[in-house]
C-alpha atoms as a PDB file:
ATOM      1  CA  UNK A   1      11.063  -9.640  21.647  1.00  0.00           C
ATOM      2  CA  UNK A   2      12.021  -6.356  23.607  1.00  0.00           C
ATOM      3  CA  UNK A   3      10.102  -3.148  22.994  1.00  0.00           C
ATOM      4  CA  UNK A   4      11.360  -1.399  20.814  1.00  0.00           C
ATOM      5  CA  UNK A   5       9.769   2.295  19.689  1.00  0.00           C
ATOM      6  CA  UNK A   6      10.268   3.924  16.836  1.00  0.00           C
ATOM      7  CA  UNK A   7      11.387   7.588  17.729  1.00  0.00           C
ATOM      8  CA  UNK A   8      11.001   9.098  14.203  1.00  0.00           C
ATOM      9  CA  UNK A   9       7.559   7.840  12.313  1.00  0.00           C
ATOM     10  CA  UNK A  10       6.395   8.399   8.769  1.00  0.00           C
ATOM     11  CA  UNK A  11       2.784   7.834   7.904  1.00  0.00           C
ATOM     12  CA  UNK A  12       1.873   6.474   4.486  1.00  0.00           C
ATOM     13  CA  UNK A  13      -1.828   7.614   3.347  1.00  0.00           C
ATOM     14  CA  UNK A  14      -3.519   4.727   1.171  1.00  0.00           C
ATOM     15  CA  UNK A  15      -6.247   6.956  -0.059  1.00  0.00           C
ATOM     16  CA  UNK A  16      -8.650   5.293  -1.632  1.00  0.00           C
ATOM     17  CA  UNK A  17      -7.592   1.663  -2.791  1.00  0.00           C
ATOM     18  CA  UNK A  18      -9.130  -1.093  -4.998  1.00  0.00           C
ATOM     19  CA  UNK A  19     -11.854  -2.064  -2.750  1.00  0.00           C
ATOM     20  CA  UNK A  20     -15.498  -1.628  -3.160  1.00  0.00           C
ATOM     21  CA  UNK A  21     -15.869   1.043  -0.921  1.00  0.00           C
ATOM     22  CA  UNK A  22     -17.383   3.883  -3.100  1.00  0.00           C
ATOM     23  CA  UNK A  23     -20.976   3.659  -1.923  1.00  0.00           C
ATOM     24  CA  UNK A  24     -20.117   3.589   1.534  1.00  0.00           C
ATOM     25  CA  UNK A  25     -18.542   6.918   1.953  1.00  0.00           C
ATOM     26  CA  UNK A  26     -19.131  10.051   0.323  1.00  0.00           C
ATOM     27  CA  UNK A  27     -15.138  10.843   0.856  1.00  0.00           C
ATOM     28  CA  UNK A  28     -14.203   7.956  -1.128  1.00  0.00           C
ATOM     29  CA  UNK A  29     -12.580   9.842  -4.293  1.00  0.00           C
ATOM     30  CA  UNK A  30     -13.111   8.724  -7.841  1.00  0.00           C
ATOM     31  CA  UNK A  31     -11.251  10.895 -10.270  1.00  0.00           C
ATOM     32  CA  UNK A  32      -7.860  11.837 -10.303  1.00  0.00           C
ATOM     33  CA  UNK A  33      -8.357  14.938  -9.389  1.00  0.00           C
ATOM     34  CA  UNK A  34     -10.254  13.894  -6.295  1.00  0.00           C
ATOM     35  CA  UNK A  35      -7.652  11.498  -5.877  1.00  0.00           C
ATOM     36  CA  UNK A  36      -4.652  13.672  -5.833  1.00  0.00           C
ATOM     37  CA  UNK A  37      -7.000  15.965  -3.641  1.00  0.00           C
ATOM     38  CA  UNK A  38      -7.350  13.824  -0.967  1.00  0.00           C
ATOM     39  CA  UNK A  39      -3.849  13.219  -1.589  1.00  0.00           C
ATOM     40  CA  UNK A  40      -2.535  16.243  -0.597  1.00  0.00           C
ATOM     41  CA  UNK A  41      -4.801  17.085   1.785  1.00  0.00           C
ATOM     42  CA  UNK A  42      -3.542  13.914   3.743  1.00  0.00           C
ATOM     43  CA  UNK A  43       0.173  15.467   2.755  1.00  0.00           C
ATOM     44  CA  UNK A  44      -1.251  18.835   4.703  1.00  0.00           C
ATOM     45  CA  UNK A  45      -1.883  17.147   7.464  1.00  0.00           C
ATOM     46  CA  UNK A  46       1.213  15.141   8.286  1.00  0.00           C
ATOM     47  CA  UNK A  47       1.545  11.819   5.818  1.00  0.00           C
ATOM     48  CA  UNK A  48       4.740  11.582   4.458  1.00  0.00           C
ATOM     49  CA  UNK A  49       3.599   9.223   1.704  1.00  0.00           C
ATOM     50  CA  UNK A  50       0.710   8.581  -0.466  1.00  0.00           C
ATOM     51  CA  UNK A  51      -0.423   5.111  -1.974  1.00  0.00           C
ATOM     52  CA  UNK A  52      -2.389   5.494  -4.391  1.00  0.00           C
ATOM     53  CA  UNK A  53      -4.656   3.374  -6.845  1.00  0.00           C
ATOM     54  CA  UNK A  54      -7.146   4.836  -9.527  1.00  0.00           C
ATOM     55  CA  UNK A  55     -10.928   4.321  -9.565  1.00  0.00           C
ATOM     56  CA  UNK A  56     -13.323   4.617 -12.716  1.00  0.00           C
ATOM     57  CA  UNK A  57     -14.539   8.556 -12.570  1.00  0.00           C
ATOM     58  CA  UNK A  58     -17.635   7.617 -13.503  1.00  0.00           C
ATOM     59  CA  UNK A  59     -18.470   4.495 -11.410  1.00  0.00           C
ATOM     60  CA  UNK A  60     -15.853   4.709  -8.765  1.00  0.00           C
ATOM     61  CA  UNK A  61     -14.875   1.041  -9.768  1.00  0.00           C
ATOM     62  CA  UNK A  62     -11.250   0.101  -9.704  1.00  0.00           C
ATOM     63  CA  UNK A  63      -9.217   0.804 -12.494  1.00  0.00           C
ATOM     64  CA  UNK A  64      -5.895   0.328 -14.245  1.00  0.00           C
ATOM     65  CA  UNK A  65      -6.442   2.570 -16.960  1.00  0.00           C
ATOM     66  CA  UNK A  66      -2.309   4.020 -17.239  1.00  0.00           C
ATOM     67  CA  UNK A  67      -3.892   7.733 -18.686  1.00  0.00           C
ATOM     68  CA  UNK A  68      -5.839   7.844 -15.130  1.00  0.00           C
ATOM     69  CA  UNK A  69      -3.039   7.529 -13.053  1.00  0.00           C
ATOM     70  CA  UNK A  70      -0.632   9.818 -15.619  1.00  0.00           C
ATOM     71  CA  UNK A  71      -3.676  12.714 -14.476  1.00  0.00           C
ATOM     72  CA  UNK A  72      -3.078  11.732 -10.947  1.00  0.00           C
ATOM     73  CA  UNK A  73       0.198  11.863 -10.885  1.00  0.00           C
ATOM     74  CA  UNK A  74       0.643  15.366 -12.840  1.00  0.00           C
ATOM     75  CA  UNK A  75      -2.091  16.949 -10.130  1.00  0.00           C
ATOM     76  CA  UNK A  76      -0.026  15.950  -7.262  1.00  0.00           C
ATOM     77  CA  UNK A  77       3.379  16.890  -8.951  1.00  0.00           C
ATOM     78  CA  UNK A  78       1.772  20.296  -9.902  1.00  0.00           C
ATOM     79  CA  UNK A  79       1.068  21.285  -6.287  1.00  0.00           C
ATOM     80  CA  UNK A  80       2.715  23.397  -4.000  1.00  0.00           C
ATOM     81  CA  UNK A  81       2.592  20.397  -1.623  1.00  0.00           C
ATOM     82  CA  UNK A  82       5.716  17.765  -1.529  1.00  0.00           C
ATOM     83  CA  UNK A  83       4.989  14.075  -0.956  1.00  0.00           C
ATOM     84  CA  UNK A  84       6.416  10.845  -1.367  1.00  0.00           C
ATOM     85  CA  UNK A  85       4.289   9.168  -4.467  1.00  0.00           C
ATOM     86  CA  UNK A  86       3.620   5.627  -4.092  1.00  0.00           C
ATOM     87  CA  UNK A  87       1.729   3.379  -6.568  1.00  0.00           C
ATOM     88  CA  UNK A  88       0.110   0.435  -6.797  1.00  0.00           C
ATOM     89  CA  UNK A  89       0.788  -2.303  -9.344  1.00  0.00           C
ATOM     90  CA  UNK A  90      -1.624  -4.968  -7.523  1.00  0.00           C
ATOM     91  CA  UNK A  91      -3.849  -4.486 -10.573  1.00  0.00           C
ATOM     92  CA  UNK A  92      -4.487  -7.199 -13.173  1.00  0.00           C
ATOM     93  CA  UNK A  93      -3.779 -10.007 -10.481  1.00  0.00           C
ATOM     94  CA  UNK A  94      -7.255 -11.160  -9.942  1.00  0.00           C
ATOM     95  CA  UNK A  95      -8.805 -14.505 -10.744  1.00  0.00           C
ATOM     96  CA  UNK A  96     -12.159 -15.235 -10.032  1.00  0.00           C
ATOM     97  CA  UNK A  97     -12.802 -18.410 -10.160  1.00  0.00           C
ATOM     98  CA  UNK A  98     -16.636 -20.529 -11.276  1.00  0.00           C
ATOM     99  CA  UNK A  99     -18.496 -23.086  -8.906  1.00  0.00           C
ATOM    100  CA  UNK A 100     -16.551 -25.626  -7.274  1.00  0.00           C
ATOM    101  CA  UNK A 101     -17.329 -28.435  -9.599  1.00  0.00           C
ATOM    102  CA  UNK A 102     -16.626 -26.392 -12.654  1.00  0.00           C
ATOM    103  CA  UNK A 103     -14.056 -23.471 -11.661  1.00  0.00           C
ATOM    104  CA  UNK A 104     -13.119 -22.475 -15.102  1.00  0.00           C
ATOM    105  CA  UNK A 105     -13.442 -20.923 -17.135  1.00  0.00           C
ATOM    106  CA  UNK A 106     -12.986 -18.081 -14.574  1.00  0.00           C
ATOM    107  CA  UNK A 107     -16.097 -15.956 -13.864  1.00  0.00           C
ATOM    108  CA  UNK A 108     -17.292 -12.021 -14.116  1.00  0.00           C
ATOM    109  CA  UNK A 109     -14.370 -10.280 -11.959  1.00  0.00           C
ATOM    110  CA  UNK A 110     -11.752 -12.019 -13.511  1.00  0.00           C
ATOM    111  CA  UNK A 111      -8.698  -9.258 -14.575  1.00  0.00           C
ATOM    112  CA  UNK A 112      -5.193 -11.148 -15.403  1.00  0.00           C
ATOM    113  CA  UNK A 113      -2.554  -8.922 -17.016  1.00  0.00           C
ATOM    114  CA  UNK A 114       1.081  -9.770 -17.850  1.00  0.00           C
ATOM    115  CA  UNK A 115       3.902  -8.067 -16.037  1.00  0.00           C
ATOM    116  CA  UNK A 116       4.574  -5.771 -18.711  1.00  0.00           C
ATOM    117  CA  UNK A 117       0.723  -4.063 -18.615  1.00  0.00           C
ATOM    118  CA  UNK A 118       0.561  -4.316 -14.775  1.00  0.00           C
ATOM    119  CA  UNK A 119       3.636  -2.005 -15.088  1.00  0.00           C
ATOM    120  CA  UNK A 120       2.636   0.566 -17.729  1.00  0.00           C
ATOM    121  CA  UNK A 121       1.607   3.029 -15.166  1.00  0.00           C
ATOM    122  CA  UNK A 122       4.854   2.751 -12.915  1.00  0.00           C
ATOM    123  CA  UNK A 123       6.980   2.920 -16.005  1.00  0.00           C
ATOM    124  CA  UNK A 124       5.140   6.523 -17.632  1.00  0.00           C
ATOM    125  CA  UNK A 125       5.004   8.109 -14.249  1.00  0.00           C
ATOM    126  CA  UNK A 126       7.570   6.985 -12.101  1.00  0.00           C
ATOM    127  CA  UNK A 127       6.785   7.148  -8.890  1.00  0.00           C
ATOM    128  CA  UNK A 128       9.451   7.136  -5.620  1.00  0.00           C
ATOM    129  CA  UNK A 129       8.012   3.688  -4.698  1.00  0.00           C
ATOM    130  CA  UNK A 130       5.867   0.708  -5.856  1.00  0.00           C
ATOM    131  CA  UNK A 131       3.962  -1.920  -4.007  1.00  0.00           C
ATOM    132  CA  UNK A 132       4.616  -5.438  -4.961  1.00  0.00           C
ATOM    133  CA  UNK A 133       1.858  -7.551  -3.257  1.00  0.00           C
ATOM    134  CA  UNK A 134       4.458 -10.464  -2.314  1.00  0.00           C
ATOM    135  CA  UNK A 135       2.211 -13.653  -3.217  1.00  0.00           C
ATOM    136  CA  UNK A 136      -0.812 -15.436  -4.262  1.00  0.00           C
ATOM    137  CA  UNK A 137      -3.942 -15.443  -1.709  1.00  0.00           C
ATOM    138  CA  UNK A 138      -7.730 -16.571  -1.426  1.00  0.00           C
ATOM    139  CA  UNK A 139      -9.395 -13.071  -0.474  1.00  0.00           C
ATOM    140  CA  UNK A 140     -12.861 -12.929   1.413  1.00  0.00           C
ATOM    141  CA  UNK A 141     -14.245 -12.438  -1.542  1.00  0.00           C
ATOM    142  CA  UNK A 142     -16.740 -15.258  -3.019  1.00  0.00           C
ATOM    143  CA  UNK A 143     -13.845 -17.854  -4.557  1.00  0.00           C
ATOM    144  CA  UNK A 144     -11.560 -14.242  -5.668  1.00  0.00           C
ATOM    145  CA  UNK A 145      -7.740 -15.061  -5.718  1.00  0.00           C
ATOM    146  CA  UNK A 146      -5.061 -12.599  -5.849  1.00  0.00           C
ATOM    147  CA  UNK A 147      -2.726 -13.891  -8.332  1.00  0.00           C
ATOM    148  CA  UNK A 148       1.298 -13.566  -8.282  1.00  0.00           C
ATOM    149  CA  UNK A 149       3.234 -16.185  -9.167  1.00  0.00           C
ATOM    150  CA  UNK A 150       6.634 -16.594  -8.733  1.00  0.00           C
ATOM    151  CA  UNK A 151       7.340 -15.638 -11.974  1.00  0.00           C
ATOM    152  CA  UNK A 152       5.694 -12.817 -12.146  1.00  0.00           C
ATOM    153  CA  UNK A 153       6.846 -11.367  -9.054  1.00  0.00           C
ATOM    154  CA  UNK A 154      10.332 -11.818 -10.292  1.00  0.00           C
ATOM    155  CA  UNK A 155       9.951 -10.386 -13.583  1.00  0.00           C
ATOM    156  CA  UNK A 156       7.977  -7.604 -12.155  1.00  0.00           C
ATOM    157  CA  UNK A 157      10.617  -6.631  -9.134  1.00  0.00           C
ATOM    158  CA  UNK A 158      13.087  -6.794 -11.553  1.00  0.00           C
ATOM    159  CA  UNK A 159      11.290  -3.920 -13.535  1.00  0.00           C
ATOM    160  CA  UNK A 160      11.220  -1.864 -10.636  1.00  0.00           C
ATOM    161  CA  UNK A 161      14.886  -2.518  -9.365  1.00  0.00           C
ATOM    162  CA  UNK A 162      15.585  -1.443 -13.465  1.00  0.00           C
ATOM    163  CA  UNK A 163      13.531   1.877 -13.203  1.00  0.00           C
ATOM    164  CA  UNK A 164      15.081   2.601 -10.275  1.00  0.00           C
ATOM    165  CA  UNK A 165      12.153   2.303  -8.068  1.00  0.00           C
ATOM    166  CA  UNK A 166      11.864   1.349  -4.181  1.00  0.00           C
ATOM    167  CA  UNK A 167       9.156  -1.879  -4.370  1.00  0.00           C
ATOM    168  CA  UNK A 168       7.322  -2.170  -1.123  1.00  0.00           C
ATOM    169  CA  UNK A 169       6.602  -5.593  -0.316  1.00  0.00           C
ATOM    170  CA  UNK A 170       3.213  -5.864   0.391  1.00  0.00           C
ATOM    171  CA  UNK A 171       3.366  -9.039   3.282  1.00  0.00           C
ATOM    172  CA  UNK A 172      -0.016 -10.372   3.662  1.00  0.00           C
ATOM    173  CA  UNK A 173       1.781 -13.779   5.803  1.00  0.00           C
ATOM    174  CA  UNK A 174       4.800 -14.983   6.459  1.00  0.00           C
ATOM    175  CA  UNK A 175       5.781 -16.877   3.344  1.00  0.00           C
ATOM    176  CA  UNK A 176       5.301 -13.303   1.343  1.00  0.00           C
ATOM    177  CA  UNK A 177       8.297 -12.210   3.542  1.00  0.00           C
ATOM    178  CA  UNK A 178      10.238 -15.367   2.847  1.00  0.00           C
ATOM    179  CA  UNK A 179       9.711 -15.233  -0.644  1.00  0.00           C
ATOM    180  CA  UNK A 180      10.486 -11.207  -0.455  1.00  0.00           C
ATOM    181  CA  UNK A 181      14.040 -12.296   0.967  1.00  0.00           C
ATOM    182  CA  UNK A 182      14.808 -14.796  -1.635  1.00  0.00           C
ATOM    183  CA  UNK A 183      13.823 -11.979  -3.976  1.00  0.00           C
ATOM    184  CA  UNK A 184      16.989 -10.265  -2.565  1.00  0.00           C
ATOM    185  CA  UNK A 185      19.140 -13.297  -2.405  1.00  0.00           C
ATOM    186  CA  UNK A 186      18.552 -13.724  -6.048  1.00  0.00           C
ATOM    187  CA  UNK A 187      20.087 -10.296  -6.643  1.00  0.00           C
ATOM    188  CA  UNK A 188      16.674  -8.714  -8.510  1.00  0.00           C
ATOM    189  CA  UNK A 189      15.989  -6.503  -5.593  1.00  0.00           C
ATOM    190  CA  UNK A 190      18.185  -4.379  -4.134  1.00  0.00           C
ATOM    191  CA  UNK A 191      18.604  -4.126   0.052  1.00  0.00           C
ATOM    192  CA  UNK A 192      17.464  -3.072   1.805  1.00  0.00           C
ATOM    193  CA  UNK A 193      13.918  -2.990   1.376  1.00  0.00           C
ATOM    194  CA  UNK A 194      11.011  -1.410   2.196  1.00  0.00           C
ATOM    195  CA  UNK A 195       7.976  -3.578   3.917  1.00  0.00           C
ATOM    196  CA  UNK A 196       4.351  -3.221   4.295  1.00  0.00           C
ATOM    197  CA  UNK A 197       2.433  -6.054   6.621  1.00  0.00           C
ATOM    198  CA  UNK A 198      -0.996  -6.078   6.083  1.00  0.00           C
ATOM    199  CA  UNK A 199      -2.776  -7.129   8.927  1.00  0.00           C
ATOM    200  CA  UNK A 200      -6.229  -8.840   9.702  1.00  0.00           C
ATOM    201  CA  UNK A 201      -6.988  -9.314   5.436  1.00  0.00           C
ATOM    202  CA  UNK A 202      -8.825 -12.406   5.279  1.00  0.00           C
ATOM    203  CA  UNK A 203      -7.430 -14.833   4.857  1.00  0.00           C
ATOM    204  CA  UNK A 204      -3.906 -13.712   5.360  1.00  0.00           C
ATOM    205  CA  UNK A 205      -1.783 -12.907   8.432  1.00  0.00           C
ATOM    206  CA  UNK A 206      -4.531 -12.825  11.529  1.00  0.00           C
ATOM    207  CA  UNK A 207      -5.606  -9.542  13.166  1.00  0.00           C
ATOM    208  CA  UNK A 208      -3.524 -10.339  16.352  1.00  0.00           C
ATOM    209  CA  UNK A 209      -0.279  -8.794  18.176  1.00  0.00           C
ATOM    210  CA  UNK A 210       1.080 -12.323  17.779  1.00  0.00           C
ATOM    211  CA  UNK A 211       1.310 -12.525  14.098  1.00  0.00           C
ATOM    212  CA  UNK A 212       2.373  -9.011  13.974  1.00  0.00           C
ATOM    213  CA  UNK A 213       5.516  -9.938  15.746  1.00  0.00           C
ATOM    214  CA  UNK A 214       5.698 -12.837  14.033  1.00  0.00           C
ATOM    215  CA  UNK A 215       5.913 -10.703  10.674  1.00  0.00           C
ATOM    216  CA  UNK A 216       8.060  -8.161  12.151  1.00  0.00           C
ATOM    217  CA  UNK A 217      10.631 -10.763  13.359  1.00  0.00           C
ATOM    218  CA  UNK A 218      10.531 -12.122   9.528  1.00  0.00           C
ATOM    219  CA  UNK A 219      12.018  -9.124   8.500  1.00  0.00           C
ATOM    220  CA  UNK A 220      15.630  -8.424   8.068  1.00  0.00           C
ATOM    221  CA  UNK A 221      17.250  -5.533  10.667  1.00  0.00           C
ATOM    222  CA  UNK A 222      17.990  -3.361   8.023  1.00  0.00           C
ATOM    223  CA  UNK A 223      14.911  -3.066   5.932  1.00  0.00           C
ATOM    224  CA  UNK A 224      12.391  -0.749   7.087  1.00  0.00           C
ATOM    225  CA  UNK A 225       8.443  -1.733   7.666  1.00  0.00           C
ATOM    226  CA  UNK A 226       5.277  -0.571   8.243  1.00  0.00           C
ATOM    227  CA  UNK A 227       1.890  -1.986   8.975  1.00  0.00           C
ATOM    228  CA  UNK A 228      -1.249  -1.240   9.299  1.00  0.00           C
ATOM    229  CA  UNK A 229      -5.376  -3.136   9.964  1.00  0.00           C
ATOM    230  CA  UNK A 230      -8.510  -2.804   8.804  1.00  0.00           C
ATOM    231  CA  UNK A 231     -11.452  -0.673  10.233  1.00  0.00           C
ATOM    232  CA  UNK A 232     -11.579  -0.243  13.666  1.00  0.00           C
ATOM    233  CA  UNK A 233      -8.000  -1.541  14.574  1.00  0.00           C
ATOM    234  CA  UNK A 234      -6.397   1.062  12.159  1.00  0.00           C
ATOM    235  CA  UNK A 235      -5.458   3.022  14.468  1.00  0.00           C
ATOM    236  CA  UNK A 236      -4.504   0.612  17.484  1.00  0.00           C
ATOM    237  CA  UNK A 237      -2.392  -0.696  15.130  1.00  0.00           C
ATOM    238  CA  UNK A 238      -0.764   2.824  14.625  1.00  0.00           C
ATOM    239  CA  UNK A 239       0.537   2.539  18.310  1.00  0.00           C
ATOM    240  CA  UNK A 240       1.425  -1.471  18.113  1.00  0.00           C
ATOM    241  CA  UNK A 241       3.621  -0.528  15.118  1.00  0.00           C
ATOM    242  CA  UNK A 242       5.354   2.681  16.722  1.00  0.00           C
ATOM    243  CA  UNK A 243       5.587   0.189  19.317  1.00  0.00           C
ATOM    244  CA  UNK A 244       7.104  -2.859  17.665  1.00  0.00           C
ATOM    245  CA  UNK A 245       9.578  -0.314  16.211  1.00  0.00           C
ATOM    246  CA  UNK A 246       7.797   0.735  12.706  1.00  0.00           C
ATOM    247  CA  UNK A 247       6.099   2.599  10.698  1.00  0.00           C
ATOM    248  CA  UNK A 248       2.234   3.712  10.069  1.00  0.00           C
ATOM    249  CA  UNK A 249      -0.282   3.710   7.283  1.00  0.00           C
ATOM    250  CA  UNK A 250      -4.017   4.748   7.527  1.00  0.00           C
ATOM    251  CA  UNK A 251      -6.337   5.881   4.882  1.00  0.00           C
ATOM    252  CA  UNK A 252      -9.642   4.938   3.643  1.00  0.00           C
ATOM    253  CA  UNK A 253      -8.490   2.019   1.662  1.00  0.00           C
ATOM    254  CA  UNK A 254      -8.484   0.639   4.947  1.00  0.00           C
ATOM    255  CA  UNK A 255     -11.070   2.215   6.913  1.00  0.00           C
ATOM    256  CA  UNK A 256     -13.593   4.326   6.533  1.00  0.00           C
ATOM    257  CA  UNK A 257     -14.723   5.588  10.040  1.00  0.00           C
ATOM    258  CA  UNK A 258     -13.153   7.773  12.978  1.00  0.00           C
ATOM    259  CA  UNK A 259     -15.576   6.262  14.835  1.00  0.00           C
ATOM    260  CA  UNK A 260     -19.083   4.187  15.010  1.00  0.00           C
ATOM    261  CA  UNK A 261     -20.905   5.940  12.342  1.00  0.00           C
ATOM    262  CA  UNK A 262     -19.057   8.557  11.598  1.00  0.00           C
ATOM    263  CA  UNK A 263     -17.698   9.023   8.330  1.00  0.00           C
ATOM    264  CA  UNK A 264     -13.498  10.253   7.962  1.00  0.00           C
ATOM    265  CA  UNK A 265     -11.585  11.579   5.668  1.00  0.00           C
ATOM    266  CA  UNK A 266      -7.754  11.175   4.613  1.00  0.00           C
ATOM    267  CA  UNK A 267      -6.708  14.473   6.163  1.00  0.00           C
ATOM    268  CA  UNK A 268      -8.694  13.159   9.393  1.00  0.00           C
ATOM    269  CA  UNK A 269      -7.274   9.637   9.656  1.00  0.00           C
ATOM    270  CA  UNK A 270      -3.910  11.203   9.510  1.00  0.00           C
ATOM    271  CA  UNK A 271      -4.681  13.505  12.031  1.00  0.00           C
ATOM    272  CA  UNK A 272      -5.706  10.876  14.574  1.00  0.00           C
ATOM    273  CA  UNK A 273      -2.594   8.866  13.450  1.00  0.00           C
ATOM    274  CA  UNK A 274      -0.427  11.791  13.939  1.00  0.00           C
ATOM    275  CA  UNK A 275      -2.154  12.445  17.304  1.00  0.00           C
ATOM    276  CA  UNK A 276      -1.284   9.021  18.626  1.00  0.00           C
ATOM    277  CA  UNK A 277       2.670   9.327  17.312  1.00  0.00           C
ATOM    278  CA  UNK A 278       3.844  12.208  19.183  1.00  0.00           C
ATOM    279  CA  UNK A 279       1.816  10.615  22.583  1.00  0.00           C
ATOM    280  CA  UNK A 280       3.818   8.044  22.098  1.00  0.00           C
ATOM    281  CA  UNK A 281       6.805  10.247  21.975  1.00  0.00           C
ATOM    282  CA  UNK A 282       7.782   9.541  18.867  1.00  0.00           C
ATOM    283  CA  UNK A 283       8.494  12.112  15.909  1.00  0.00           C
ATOM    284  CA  UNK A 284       6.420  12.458  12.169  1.00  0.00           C
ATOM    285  CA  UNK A 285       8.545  12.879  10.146  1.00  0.00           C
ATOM    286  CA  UNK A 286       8.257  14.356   6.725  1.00  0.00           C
ATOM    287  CA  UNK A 287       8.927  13.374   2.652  1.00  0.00           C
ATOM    288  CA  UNK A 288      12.634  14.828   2.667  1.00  0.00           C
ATOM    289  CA  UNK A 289      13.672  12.765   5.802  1.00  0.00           C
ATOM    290  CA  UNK A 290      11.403   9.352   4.085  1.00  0.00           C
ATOM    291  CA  UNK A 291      13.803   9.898   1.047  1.00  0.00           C
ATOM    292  CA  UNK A 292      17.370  10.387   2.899  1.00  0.00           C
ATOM    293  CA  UNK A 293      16.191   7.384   4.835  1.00  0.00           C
ATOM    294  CA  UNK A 294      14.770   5.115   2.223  1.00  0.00           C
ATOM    295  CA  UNK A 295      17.605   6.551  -0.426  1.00  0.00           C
ATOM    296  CA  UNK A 296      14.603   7.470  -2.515  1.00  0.00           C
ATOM    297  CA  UNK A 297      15.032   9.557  -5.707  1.00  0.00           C
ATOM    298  CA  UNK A 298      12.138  11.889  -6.715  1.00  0.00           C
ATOM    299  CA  UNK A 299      11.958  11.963 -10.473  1.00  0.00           C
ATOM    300  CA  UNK A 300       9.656  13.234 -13.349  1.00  0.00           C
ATOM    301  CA  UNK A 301       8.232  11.237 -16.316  1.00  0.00           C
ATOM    302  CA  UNK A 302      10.305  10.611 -19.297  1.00  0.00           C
END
């Protein structure tokens, strides 16, 4: 495969994600309003995009609660700042599963929601884009599975391609792209669309430059991509995705440090990833450019 650099770069922010990363960093935010803080603070400082997922304010757990992520979305609409809003509907996809002589009934963990729940929160606030995590996977976990079936994932596209919003296909392996494509062929997303490989989750696609070209070589010419790895490869992976001809995400739903011990921020992740872009020679680009380019629409509730 010939090197091929992206000249004009957007960085998606995943600020603060479903993992259980609240009592590891202090800049983890919980509430919305912390939330669509961080949020535009990462906007500030040169993401064009923010994925975003709602916590618990009290406990920092994950959440699904729709009337959290209505108050996130209404902070981040109210500000002065402009940002592509992207969010989640991985929620209500997990099975956890009892010992391996008696695996059900499933154990403490367990959250399985129909398509129409997992979607409540798209549908009231209507965000630009929506990640559809592109297939079932064992996480590293205990015995956790992340749950979509094929069903699912066609009944839930097809809510998004009715709404009128971009889905992201989150690509944790291969077979998530090839499903992804047969998504299209069956006419219930429209092309061309917008990727996300996730690299180095266990057990999906391996942390290696290998399997990232594998994945970007799965991917039709025409859509558009982005990838990004966990802790201390974040941002290497910034540069091997300018490099393999994408785009960026960092955030601390993916990492949590700048460095060995020291704590980051949002803002500061996209600093560093902004840093590394425009050594690269390559251009950050901002929300009105992501739109033209992704034909994105930006909307308000109903």
């Amino acid at each position: 495969m010939p090197l091929t650099i992206n000249k004009e770069v957007f960085i998606t922010c995943a600020v603060t994600g479903s993992g259980a990363t609240q009592d590891r960093s202090h800049h983890v935010p919980r509430s919305p309003k912390q939330i669509a803080d961080a949020a535009i603070e990462a906007a500030q400082a040169g993401a064009a995009v923010v994925h975003c997922h709602v916590r618990d304010p009290n406990t920092g757990e994950p959440s699904r609660e729709p009337s959290l992520y209505r108050e996130l979305t209404e902070y981040i609409r109210a500000s002065s700042i402009d940002v592509v809003l992207n969010l989640t509907s991985g929620m209500g996809g997990d099975m956890v599963f009892g010992s391996t002589e008696q695996p059900l009934p499933a154990a403490a963990g367990t959250d399985m929601a129909g398509a129409t729940e997992r979607m409540q929160p798209i549908k009231d606030c209507l965000p630009e884009i929506c990640t559809l995590d592109c297939g079932t996977m064992n996480f590293a976990e205990a015995d956790y599975v992340m749950t979509n079936t094929p069903g699912m994932l066609r009944t839930m596209g097809q809510m998004m391609a009715d709404l009128g919003i971009q889905a992201e296909i989150e690509a944790f392996d291969t077979g998530h792209l090839w499903f992804a494509k047969q998504l299209v062929d069956e006419g219930i997303l429209p092309a061309p669309v917008l990727v996300q490989l996730c690299m180095g989750v266990p057990w999906g696609a391996p942390n290696d430059l290998n399997t990232l070209l594998a994945m970007v070589n799965n991917i039709p010419p025409d859509w558009h991509w982005s990838a990004f790895s966990l802790g201390q490869h974040q941002m290497p992976y910034v540069a091997a995705a300018i490099l393999a001809g994408g785009n960026v995400r960092v955030g601390l739903e993916d990492n949590l440090h700048l460095g060995k011990g020291v704590l980051a921020t949002n803002a500061e992740l996209v600093e560093h990833a902004v840093k590394i872009t425009e050594q690269l020679g390559a251009k950050v680009i901002g929300p009105a450019q992501v739109r033209r380019q992704l034909s994105l629409v930006k909307r308000t509730p109903r």
